[in-house]
C-alpha atoms as a PDB file:
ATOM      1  CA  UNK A   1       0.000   0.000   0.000  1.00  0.00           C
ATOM      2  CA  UNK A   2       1.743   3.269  -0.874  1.00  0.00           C
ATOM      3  CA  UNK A   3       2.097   4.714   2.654  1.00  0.00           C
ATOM      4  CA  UNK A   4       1.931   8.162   4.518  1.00  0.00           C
ATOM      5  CA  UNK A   5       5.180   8.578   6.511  1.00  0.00           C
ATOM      6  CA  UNK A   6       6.417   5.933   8.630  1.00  0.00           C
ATOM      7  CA  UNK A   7       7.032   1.946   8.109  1.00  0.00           C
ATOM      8  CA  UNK A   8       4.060   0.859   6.711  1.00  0.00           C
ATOM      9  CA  UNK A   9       5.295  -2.715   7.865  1.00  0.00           C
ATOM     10  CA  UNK A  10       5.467  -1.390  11.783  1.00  0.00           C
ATOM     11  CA  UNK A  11       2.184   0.184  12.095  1.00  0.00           C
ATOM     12  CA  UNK A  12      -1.646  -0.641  10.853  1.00  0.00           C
ATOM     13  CA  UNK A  13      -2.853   0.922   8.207  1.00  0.00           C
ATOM     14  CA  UNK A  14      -4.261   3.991   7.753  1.00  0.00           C
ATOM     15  CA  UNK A  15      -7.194   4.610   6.044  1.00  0.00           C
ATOM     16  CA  UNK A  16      -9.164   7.935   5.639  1.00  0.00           C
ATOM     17  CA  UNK A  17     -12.996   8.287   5.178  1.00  0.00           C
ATOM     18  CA  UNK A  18     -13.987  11.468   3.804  1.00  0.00           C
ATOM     19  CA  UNK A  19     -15.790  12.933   6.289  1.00  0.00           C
ATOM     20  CA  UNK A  20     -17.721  15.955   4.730  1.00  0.00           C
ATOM     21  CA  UNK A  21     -20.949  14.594   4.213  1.00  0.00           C
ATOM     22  CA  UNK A  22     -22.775  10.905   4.675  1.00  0.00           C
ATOM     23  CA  UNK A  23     -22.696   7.934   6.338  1.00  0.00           C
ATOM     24  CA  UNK A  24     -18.527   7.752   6.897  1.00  0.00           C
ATOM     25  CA  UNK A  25     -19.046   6.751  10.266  1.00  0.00           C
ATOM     26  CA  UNK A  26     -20.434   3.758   9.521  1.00  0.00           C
ATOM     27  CA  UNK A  27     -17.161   3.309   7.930  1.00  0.00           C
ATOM     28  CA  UNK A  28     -14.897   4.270  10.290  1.00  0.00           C
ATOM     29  CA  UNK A  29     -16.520   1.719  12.826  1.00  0.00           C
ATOM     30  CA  UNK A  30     -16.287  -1.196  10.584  1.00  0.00           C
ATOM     31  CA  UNK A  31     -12.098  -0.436   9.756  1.00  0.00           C
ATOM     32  CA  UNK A  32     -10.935   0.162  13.547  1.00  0.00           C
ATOM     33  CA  UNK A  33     -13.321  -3.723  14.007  1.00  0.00           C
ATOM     34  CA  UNK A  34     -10.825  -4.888  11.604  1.00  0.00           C
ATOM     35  CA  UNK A  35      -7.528  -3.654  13.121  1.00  0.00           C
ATOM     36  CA  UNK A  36      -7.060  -0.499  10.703  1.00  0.00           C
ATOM     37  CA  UNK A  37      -6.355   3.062  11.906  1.00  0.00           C
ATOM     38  CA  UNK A  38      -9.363   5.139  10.895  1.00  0.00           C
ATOM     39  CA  UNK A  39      -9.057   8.400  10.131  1.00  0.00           C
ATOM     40  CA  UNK A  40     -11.972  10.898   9.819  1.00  0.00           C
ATOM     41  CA  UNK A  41     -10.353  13.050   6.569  1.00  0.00           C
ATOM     42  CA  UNK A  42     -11.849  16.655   6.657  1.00  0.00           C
ATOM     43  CA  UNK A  43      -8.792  18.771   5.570  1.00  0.00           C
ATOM     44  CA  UNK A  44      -7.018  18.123   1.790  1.00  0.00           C
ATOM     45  CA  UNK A  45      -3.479  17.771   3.870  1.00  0.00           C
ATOM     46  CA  UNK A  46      -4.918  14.918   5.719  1.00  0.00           C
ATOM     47  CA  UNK A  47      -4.358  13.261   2.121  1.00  0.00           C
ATOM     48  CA  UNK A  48      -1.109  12.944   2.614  1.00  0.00           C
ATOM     49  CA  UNK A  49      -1.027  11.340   5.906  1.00  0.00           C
ATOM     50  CA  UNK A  50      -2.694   7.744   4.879  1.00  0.00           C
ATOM     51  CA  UNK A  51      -2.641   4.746   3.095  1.00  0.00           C
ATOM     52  CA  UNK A  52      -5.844   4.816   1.401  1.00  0.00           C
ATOM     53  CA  UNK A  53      -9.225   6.215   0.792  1.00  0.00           C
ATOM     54  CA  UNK A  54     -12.865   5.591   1.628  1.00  0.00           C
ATOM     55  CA  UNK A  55     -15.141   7.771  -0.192  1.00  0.00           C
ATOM     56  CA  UNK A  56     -18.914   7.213   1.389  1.00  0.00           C
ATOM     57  CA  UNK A  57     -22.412   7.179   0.218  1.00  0.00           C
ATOM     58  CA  UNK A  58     -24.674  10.518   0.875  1.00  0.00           C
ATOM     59  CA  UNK A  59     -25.172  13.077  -1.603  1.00  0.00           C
ATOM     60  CA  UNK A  60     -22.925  13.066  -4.661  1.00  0.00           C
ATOM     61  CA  UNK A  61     -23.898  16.730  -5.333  1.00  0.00           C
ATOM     62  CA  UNK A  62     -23.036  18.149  -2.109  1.00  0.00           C
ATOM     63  CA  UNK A  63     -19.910  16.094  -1.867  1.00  0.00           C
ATOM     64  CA  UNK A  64     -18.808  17.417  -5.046  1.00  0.00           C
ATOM     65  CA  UNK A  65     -19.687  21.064  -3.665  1.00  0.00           C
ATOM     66  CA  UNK A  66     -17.738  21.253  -0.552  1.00  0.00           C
ATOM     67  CA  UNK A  67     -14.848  18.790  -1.961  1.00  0.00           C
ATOM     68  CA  UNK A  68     -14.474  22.035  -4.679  1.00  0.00           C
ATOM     69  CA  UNK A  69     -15.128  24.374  -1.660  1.00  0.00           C
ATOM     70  CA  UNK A  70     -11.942  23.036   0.218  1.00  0.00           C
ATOM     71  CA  UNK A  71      -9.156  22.197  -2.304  1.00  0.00           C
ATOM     72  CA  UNK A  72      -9.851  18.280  -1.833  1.00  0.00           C
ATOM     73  CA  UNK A  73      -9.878  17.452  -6.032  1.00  0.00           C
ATOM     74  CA  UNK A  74      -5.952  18.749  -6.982  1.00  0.00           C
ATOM     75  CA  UNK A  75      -4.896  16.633  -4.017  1.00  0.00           C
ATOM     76  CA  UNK A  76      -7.006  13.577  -4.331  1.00  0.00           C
ATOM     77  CA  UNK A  77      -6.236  13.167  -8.009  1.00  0.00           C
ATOM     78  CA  UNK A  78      -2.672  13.561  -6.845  1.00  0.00           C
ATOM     79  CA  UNK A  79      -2.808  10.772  -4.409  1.00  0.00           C
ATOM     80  CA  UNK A  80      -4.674   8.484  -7.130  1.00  0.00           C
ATOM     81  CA  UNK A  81      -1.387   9.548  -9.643  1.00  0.00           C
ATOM     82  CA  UNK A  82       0.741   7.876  -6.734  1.00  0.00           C
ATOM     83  CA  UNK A  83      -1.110   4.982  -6.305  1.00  0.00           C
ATOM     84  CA  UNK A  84      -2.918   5.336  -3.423  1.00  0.00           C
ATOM     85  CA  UNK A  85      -6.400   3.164  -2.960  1.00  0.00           C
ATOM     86  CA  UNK A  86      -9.285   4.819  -2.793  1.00  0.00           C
ATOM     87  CA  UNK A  87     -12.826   3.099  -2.579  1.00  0.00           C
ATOM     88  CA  UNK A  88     -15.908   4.805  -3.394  1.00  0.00           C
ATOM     89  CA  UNK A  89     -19.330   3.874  -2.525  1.00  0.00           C
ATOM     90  CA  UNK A  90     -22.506   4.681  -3.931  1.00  0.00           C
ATOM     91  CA  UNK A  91     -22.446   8.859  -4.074  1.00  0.00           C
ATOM     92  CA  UNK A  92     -18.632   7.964  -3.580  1.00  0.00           C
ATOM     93  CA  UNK A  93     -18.449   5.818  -7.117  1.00  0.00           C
ATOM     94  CA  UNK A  94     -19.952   8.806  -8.320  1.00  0.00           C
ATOM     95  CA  UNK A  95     -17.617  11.676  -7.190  1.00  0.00           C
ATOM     96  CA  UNK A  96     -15.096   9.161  -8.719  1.00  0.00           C
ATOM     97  CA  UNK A  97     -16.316   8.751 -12.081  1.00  0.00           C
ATOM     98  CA  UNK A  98     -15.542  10.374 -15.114  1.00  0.00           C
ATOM     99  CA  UNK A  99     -18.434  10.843 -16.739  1.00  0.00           C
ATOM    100  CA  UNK A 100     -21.413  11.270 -14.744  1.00  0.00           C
ATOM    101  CA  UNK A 101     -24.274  12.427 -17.132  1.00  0.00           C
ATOM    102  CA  UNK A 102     -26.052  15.377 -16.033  1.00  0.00           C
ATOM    103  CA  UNK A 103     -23.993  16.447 -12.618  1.00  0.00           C
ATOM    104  CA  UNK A 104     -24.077  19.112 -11.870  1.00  0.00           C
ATOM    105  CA  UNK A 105     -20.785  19.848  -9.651  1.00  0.00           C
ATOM    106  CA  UNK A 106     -17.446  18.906  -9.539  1.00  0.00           C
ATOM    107  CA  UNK A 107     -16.005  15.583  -9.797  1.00  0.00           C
ATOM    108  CA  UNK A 108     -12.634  13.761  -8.950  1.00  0.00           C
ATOM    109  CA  UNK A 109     -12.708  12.405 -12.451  1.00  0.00           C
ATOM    110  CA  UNK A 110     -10.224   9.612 -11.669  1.00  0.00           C
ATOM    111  CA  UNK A 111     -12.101   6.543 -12.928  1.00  0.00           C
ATOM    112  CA  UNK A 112     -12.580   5.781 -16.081  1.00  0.00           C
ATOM    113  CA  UNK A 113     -16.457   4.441 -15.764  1.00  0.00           C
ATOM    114  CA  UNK A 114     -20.148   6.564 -16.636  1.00  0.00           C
ATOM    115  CA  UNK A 115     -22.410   6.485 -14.036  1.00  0.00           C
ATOM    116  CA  UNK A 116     -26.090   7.342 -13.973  1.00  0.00           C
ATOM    117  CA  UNK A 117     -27.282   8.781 -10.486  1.00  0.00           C
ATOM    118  CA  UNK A 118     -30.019   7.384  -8.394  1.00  0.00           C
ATOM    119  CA  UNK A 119     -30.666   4.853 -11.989  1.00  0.00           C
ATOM    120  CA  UNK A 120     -33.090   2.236  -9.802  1.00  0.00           C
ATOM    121  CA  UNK A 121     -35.696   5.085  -8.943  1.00  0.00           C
ATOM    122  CA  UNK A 122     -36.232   7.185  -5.388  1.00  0.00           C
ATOM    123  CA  UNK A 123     -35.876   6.614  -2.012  1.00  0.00           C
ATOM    124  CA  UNK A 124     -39.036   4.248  -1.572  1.00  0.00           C
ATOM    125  CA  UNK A 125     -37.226   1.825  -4.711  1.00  0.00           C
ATOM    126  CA  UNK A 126     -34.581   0.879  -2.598  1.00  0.00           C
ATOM    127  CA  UNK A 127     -33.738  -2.586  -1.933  1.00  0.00           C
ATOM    128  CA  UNK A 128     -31.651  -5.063  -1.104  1.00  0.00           C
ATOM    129  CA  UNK A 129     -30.309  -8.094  -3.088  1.00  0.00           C
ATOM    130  CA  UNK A 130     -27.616 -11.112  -2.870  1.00  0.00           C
ATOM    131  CA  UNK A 131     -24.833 -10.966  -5.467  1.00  0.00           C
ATOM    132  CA  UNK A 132     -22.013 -12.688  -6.309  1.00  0.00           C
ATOM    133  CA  UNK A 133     -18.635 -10.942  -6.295  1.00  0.00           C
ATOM    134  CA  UNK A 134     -15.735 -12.122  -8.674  1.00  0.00           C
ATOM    135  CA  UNK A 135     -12.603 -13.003  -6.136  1.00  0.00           C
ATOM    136  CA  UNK A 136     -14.499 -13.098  -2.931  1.00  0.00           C
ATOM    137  CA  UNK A 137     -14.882 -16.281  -1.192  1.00  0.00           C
ATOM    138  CA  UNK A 138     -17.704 -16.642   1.358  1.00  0.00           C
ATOM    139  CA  UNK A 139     -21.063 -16.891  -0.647  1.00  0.00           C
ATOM    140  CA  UNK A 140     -22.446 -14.447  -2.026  1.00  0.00           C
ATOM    141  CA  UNK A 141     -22.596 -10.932  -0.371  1.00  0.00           C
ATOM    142  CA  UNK A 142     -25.912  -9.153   0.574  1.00  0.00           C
ATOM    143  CA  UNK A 143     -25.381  -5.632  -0.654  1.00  0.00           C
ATOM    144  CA  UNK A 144     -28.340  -2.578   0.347  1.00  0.00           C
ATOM    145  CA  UNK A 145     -29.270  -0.445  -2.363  1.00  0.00           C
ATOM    146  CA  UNK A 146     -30.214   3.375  -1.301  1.00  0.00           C
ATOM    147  CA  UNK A 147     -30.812   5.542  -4.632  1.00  0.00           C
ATOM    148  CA  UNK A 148     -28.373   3.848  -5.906  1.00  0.00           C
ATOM    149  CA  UNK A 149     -26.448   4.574  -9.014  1.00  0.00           C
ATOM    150  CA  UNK A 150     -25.402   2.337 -11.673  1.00  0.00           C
ATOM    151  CA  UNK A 151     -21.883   1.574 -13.417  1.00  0.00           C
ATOM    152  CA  UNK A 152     -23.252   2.628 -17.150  1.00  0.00           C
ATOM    153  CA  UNK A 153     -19.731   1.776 -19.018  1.00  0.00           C
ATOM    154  CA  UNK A 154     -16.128   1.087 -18.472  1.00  0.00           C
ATOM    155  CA  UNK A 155     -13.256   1.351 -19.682  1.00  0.00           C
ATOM    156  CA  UNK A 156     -10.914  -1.383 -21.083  1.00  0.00           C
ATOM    157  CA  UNK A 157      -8.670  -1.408 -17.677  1.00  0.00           C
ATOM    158  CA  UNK A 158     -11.835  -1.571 -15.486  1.00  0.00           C
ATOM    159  CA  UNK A 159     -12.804  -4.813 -14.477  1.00  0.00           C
ATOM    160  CA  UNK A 160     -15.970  -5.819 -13.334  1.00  0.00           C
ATOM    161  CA  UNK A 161     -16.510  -7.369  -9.977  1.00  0.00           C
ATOM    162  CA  UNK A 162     -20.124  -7.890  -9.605  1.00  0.00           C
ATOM    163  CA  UNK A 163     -23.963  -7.544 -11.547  1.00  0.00           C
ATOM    164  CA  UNK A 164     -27.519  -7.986 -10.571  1.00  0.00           C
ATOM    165  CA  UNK A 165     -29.044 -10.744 -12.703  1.00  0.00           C
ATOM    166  CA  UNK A 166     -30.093  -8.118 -15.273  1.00  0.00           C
ATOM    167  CA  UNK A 167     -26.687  -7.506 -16.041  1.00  0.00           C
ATOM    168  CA  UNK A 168     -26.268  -4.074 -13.874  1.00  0.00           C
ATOM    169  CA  UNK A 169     -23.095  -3.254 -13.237  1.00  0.00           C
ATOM    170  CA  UNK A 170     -22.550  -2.647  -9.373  1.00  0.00           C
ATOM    171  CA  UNK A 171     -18.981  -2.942  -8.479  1.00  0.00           C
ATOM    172  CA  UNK A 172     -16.170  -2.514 -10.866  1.00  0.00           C
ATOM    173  CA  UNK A 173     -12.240  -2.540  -9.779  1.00  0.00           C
ATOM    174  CA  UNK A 174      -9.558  -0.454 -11.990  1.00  0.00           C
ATOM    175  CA  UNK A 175      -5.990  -0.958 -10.404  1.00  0.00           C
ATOM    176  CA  UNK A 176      -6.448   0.633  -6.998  1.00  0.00           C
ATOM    177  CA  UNK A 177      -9.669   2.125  -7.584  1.00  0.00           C
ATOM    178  CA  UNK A 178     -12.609   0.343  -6.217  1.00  0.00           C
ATOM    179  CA  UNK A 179     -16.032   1.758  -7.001  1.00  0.00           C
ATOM    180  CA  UNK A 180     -19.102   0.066  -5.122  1.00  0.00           C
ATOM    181  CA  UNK A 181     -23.078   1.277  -6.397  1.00  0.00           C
ATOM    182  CA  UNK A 182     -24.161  -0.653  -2.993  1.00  0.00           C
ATOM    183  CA  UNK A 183     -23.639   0.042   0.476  1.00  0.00           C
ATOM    184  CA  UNK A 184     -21.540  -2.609   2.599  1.00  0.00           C
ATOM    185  CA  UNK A 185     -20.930  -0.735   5.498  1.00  0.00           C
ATOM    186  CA  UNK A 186     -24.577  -1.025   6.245  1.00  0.00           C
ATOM    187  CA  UNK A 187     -24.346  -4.634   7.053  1.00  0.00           C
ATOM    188  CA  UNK A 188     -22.533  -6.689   9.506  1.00  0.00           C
ATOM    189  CA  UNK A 189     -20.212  -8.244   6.330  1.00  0.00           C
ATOM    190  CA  UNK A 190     -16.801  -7.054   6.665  1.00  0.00           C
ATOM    191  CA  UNK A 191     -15.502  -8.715   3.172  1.00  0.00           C
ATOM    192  CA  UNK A 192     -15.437  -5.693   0.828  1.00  0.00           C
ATOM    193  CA  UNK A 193     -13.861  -3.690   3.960  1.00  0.00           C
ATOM    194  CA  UNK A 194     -11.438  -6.500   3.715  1.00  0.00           C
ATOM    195  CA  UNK A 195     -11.063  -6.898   0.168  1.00  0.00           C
ATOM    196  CA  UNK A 196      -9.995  -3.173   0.326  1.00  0.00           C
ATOM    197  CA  UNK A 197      -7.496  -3.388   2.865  1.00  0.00           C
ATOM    198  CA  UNK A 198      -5.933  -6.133   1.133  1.00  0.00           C
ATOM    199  CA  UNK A 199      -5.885  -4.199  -2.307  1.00  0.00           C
ATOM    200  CA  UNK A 200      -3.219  -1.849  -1.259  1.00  0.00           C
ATOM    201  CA  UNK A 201      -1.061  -4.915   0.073  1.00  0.00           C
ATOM    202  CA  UNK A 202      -1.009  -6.615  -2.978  1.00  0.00           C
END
């Protein structure tokens, strides 16, 4: 995992949840469970002190709003240029994507994969479903949908982890970019938590 200063062998990892807006606490619960140091990001420096990157669901527009209001894009897309893993779910596989029909605020812009917002209808057509993720033992994983978005296109280094049996694209993986249209930290399944960890030790 490209590290913030210090042996990364010597210490547990880092990881950062973007803390201006949704449910990063959720997050930040389920990481310190599995031994990692969670970090509630809030500043852009903060960037440079960890390992990787949890972007969380809430509301892609006003993530991309204050993430423009405080300098977070030129040093985000920074880290991503070093390598640095960064995991975005639902409004989080948004901010990430490059082409998000429609947006109407900023972006990271770092993945190459289209995204329509809140594509499986309102609030009240949430729901919840069993899928089957490519690499992750177990069974399949039980992943809540809230306004979820879904993973239009990708590009030819994007590879796709999991669909819904109509083919929808709902978790896609390019290098160490993981982009999630679900919600896993709203269940008591730690495996994409752990899948992430172990991304940036690979």
């Amino acid at each position: 995992m490209p590290s913030a200063a210090g042996d990364p062998k010597s210490r547990p990892a880092r990881v950062g949840v973007l803390g201006l807006q949704g449910d990063f606490a959720e997050h930040l619960r389920t990481l310190t469970r599995l031994g990692a140091e969670a970090i509630d990001v809030r500043r852009p420096e903060q960037l440079d002190e960890i390992d990787a990157l949890i972007i969380p669901g809430g509301e892609s527009t006003t993530i991309g709003k204050l993430a423009e209001r405080y300098a977070f894009i030129p040093k985000l897309r920074e880290r991503v240029a070093a390598g640095m893993p960064v995991w975005g779910t639902c409004a989080g596989a948004i901010f990430l994507a490059k082409d998000v029909p429609g947006h109407p605020h900023p972006l990271a812009a770092v993945m190459d994969i289209t995204v329509e917002r809140n594509a499986f209808g309102r609030q009240i057509d949430s729901f919840e479903a069993d899928i089957d993720v490519r690499g992750m033992g177990g069974g399949p994983f039980h992943a809540v949908f809230i306004r979820a978005p879904k993973i239009r296109a990708t590009g030819r280094d994007v590879d796709v982890l999991a669909t819904l049996p109509d083919g929808a694209v709902v978790a896609v993986r390019e290098g160490a970019l993981l982009a999630t249209s679900f919600h896993p930290e709203l269940t008591s399944d730690d495996r994409f938590h752990r899948y992430f960890l172990a991304m940036g030790r690979r």
